[in-house]
C-alpha atoms as a PDB file:
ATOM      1  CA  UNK A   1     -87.463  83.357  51.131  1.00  0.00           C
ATOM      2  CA  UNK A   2     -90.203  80.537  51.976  1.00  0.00           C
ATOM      3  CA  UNK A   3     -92.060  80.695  55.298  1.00  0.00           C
ATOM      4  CA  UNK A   4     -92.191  77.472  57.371  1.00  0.00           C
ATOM      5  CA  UNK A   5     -96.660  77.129  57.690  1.00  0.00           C
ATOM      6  CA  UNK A   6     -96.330  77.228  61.371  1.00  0.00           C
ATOM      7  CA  UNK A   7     -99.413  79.474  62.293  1.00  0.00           C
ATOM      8  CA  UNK A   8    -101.295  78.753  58.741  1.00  0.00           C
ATOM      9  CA  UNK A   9    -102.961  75.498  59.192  1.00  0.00           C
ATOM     10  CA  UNK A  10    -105.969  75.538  56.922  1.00  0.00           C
ATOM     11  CA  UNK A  11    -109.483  75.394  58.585  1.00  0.00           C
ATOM     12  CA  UNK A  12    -111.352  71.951  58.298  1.00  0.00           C
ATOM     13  CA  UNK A  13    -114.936  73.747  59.444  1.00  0.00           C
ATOM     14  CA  UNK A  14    -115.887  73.805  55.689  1.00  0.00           C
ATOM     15  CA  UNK A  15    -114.514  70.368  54.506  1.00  0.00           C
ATOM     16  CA  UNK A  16    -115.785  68.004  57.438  1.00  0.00           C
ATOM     17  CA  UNK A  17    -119.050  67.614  56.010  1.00  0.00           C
ATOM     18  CA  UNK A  18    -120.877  66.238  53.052  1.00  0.00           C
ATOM     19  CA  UNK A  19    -123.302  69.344  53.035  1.00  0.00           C
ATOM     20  CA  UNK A  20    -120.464  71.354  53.009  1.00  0.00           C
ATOM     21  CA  UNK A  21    -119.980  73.890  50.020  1.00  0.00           C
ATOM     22  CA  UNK A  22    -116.502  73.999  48.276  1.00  0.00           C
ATOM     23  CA  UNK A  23    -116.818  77.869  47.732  1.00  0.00           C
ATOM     24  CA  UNK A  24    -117.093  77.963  51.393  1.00  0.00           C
ATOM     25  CA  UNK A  25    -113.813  76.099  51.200  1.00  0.00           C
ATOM     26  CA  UNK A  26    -112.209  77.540  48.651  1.00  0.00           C
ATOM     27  CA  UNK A  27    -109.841  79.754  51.225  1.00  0.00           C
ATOM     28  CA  UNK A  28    -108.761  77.127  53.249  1.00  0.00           C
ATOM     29  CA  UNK A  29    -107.798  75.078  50.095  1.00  0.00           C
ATOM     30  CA  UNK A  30    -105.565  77.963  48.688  1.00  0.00           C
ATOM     31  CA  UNK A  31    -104.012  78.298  52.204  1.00  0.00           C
ATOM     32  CA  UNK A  32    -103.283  74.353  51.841  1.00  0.00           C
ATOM     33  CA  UNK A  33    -101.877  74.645  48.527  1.00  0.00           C
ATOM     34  CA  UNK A  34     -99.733  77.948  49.862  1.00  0.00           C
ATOM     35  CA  UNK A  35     -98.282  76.017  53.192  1.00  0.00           C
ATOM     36  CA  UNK A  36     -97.407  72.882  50.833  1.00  0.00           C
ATOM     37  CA  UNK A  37     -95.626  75.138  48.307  1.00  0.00           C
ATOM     38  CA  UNK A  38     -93.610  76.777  51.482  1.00  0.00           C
ATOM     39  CA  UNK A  39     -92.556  73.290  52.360  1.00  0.00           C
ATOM     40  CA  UNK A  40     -91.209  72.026  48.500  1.00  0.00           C
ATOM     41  CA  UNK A  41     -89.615  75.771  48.804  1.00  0.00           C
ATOM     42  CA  UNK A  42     -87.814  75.370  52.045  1.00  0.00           C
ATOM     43  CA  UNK A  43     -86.362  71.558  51.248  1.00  0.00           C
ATOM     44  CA  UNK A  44     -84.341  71.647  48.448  1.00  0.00           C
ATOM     45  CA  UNK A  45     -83.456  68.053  48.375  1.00  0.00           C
ATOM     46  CA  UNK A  46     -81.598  67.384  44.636  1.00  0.00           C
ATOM     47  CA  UNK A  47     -81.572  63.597  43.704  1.00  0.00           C
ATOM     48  CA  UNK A  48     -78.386  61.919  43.049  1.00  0.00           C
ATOM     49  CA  UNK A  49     -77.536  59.903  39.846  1.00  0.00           C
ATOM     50  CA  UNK A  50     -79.606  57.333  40.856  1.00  0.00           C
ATOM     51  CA  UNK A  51     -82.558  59.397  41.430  1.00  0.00           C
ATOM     52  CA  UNK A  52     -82.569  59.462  45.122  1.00  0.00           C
ATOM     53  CA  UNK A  53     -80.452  61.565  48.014  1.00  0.00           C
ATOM     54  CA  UNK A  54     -77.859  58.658  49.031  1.00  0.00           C
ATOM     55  CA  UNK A  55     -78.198  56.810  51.881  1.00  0.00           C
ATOM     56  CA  UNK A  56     -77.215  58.105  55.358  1.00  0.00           C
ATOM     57  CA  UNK A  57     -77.318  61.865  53.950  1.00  0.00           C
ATOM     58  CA  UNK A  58     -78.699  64.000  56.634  1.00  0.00           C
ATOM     59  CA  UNK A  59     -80.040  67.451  56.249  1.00  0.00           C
ATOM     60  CA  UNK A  60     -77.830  70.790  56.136  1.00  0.00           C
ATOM     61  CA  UNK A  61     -79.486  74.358  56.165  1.00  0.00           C
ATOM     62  CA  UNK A  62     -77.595  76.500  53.139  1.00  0.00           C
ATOM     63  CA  UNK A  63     -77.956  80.160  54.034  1.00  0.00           C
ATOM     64  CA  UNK A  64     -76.947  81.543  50.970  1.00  0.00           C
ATOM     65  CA  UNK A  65     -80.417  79.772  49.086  1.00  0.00           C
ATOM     66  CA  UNK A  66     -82.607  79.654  52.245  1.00  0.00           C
ATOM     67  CA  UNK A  67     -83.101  75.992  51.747  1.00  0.00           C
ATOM     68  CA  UNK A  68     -82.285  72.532  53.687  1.00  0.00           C
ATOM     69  CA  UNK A  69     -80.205  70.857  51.086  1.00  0.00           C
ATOM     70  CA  UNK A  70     -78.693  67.241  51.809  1.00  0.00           C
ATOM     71  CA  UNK A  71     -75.069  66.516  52.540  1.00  0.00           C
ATOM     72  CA  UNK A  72     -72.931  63.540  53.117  1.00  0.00           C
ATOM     73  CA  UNK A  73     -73.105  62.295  56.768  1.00  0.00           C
ATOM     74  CA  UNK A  74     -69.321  61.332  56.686  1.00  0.00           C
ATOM     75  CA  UNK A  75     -68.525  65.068  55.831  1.00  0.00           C
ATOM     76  CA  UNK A  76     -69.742  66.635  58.784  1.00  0.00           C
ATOM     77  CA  UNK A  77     -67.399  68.114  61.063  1.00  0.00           C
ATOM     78  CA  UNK A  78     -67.901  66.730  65.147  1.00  0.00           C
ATOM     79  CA  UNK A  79     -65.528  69.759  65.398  1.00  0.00           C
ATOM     80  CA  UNK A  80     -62.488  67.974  67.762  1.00  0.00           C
ATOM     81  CA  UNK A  81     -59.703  67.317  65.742  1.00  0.00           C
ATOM     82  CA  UNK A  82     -55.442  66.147  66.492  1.00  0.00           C
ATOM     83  CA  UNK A  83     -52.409  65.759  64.925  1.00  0.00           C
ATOM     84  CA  UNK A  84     -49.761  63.394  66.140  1.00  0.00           C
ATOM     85  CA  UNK A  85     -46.244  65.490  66.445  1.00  0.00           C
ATOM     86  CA  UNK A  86     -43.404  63.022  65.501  1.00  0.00           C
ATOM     87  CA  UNK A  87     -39.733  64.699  66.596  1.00  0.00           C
ATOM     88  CA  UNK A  88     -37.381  63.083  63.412  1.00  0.00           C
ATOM     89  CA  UNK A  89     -34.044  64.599  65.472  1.00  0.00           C
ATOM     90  CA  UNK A  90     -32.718  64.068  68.327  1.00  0.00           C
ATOM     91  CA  UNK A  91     -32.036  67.079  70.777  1.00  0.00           C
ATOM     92  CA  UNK A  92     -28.930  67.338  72.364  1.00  0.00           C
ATOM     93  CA  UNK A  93     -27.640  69.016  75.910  1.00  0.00           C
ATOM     94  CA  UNK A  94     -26.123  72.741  75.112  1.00  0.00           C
ATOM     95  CA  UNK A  95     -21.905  72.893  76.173  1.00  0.00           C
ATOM     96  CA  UNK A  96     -23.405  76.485  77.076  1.00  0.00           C
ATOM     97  CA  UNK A  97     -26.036  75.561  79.497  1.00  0.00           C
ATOM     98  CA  UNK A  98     -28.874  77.705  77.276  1.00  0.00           C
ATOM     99  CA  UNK A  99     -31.978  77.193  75.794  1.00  0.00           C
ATOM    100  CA  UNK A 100     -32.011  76.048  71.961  1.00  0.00           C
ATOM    101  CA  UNK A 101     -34.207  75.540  69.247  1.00  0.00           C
ATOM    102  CA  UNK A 102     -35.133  71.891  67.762  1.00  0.00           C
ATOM    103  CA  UNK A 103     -33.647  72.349  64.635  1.00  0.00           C
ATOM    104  CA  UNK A 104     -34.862  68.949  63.072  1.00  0.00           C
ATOM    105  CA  UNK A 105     -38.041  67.652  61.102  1.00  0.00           C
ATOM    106  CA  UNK A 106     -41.319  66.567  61.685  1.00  0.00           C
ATOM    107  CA  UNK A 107     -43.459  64.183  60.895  1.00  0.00           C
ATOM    108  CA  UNK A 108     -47.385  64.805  61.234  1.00  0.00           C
ATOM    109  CA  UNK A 109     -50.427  62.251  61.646  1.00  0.00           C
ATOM    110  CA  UNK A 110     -53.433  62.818  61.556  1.00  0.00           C
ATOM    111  CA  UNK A 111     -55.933  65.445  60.246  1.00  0.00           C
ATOM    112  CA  UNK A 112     -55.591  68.251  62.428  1.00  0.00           C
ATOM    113  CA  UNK A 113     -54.419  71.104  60.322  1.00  0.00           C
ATOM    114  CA  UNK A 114     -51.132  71.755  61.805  1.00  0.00           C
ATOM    115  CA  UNK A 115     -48.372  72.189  59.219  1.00  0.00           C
ATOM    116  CA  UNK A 116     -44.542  71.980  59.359  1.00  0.00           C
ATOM    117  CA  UNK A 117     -41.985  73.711  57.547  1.00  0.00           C
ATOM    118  CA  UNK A 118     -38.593  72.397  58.621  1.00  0.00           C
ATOM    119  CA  UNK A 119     -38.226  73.521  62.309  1.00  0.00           C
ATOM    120  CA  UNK A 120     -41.691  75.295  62.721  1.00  0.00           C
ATOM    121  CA  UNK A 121     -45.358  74.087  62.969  1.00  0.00           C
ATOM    122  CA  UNK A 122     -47.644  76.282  61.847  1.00  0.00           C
ATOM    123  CA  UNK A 123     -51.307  75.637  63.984  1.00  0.00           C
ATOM    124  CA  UNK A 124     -54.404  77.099  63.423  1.00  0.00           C
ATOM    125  CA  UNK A 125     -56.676  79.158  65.468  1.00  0.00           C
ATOM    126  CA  UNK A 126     -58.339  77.769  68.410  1.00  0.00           C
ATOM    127  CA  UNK A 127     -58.117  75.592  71.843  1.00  0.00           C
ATOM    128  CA  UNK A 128     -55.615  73.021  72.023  1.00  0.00           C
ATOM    129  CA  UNK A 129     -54.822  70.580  74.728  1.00  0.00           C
ATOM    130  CA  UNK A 130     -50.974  69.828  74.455  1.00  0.00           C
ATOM    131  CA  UNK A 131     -50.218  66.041  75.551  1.00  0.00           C
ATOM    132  CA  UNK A 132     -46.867  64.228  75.413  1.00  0.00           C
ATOM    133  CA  UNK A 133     -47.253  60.375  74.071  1.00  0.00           C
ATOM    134  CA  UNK A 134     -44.680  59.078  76.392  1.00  0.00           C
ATOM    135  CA  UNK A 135     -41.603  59.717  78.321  1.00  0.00           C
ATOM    136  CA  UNK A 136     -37.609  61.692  76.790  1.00  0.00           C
ATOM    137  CA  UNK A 137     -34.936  58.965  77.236  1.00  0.00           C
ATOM    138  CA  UNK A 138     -31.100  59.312  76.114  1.00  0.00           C
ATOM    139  CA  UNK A 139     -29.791  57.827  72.942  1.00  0.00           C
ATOM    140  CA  UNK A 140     -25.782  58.802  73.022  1.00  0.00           C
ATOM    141  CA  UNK A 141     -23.211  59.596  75.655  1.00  0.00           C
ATOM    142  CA  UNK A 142     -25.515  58.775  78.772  1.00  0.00           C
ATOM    143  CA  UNK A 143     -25.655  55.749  81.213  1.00  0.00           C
ATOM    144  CA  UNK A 144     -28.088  54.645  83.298  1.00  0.00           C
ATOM    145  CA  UNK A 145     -29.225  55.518  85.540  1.00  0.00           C
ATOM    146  CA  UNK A 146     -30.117  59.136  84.627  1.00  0.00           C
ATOM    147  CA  UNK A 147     -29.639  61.906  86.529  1.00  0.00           C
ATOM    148  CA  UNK A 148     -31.903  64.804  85.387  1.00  0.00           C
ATOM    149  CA  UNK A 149     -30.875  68.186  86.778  1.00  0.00           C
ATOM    150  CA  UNK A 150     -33.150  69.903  84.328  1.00  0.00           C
ATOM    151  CA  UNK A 151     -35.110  69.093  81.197  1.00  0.00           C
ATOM    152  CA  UNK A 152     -36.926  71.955  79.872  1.00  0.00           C
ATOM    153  CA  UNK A 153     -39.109  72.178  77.091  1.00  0.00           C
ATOM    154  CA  UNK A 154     -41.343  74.790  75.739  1.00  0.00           C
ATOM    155  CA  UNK A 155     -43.979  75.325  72.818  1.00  0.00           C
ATOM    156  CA  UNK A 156     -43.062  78.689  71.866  1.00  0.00           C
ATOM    157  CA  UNK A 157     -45.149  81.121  69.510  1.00  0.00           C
ATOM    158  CA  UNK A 158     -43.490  83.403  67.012  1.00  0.00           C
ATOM    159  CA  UNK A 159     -43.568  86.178  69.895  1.00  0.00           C
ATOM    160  CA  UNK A 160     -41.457  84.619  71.485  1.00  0.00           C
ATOM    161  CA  UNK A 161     -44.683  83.432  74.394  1.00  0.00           C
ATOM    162  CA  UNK A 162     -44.196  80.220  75.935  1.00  0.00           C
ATOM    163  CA  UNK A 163     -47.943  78.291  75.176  1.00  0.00           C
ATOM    164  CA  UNK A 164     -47.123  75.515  76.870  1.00  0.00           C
ATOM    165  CA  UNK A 165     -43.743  74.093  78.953  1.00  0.00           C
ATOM    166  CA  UNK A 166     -42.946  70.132  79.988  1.00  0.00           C
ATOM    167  CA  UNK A 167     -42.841  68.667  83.169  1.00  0.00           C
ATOM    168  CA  UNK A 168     -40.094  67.069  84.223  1.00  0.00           C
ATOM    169  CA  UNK A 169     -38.629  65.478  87.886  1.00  0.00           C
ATOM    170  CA  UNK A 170     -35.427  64.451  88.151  1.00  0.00           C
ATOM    171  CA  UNK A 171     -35.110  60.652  88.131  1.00  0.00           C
ATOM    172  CA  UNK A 172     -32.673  57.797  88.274  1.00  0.00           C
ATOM    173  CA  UNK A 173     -34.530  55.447  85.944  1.00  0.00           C
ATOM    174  CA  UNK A 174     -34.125  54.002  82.985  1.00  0.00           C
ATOM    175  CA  UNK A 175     -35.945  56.673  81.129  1.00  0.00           C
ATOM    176  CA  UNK A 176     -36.844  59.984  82.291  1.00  0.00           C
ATOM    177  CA  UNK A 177     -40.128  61.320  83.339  1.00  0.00           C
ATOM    178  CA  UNK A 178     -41.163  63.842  80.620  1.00  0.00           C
ATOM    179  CA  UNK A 179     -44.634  65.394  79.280  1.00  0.00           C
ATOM    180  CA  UNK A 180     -46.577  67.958  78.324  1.00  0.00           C
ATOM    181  CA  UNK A 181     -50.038  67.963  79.694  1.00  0.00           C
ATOM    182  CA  UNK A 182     -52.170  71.541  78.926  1.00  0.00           C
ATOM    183  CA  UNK A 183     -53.797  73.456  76.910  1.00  0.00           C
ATOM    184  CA  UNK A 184     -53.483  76.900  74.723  1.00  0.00           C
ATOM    185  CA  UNK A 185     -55.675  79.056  72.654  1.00  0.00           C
ATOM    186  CA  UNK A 186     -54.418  80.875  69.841  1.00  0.00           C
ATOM    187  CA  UNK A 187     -56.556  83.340  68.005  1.00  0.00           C
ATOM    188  CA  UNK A 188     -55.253  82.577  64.727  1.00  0.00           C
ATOM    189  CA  UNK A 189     -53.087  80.543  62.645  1.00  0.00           C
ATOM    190  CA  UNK A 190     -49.849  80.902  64.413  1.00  0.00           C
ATOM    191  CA  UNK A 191     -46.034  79.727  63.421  1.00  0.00           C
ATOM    192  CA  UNK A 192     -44.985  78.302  66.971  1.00  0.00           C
ATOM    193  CA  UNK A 193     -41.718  75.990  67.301  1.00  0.00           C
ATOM    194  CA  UNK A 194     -39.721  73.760  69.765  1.00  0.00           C
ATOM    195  CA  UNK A 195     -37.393  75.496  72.286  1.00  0.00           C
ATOM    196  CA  UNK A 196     -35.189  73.183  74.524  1.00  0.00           C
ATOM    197  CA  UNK A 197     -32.960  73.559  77.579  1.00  0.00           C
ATOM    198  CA  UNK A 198     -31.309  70.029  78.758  1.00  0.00           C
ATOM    199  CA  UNK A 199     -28.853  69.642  81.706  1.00  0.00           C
ATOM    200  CA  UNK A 200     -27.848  65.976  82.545  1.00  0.00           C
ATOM    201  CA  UNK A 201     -25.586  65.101  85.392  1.00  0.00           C
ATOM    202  CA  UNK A 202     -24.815  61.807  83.767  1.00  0.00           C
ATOM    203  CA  UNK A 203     -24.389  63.121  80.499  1.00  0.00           C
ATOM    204  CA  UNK A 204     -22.750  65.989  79.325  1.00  0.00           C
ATOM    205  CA  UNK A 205     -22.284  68.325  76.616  1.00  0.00           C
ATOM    206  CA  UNK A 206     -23.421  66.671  73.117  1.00  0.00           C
ATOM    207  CA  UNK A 207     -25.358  63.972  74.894  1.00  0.00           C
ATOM    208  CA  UNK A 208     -28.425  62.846  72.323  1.00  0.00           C
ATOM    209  CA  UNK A 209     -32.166  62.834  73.427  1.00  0.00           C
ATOM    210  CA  UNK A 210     -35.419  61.658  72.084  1.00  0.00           C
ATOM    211  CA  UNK A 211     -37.990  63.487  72.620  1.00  0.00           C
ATOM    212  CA  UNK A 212     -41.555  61.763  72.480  1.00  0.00           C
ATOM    213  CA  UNK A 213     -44.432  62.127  70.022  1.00  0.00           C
ATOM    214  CA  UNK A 214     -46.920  65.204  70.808  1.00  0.00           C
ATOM    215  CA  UNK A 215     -50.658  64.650  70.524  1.00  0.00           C
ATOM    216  CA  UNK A 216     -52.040  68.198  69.708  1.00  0.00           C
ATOM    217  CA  UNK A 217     -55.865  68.328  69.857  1.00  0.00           C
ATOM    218  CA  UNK A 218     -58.009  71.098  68.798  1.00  0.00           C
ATOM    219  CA  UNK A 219     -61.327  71.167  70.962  1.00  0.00           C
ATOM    220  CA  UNK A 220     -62.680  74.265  69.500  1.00  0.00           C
END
């Protein structure tokens, strides 16, 4: 493993004069050549086709060879990343009053490593904040205004742990106030899906819902 010179500067006290002798310099010329060959050791800096690193690179330590080694500036982690949570189904208002799984699709954007497999979105380890990209608002058998007695919805792990739940007030509007606006950690990668429970006065049984886009950001 090469030694970053710090500490082994050479001496100039036998090289700043003309009187000087070289065999008095001879040790502080081998210590020169030794702290240049611990630099060319600790940068290993491989040319690219065209004989030079490419522009922008910037410099990455490599543990494994004990050398800085340059890497692509536009593959460098800033370590925040989201994915945008599109609901393809509607959800619909239980005849029994319970709480009910979305049972539809999804469609993801963006690069955050969340994954879906039909009803379930499987999310990697770490802290999320949990934000809802607008408001729920009825598609079938429900007149405005709205009356929401209660709109519930929950991101649920696969222990059954509620990470996150919306908030909701009820409203006469045209649409009703609806969003999720926290955060959760999970320790690792973790199958979580959509549970919902919808009661609305001016609806009823069967009444259709859309619920908005998520924005799912992992801050660490």
């Amino acid at each position: 493993m090469p030694t970053w010179p710090k500490g082994t500067k050479a001496s100039t006290a036998n090289v700043d004069a003309g009187s000087d002798q070289i065999s008095s310099a001879r040790a502080d010329i081998k210590q020169n050549i030794d702290n240049v060959n611990d630099i060319i050791d600790t940068f290993d800096i491989q040319p690219d086709s065209a004989g030079q690193p490419a522009n922008g690179d910037l410099l990455q330590y490599d543990s494994a060879t004990t050398t800085w080694k340059p890497i692509a500036q536009d593959s460098i982690s800033s370590g925040a990343s989201a994915n945008i949570v599109v609901f393809d189904s509607t959800v619909s208002e239980d005849s029994a009053g319970g709480v009910t799984d979305y049972r539809g699709t999804y469609t993801l954007l963006g690069s955050g490593g969340i994954t879906t497999s039909t009803n379930t979105l499987t999310i990697p380890a770490g802290t999320y904040t949990h934000q809802s990209l607008g408001n729920l608002f009825p598609v079938t058998g429900v007149t405005s205004p709205y009356d929401s007695d209660e709109i519930i919805v929950n991101l649920v792990d696969n222990t059954g742990t509620i990470l996150t739940t919306s908030q909701r007030f009820k409203a006469r509007t045209t649409s009703i106030f609806f969003g999720f606006n926290a955060h959760f950690t999970l320790a690792s990668e973790t199958v979580c899906r959509i549970e919902n429970d919808l009661d609305d006065a001016q609806g009823g049984p069967g009444s259709a819902y859309q619920l908005p886009p998520m924005l799912l950001t992992k801050i660490s």
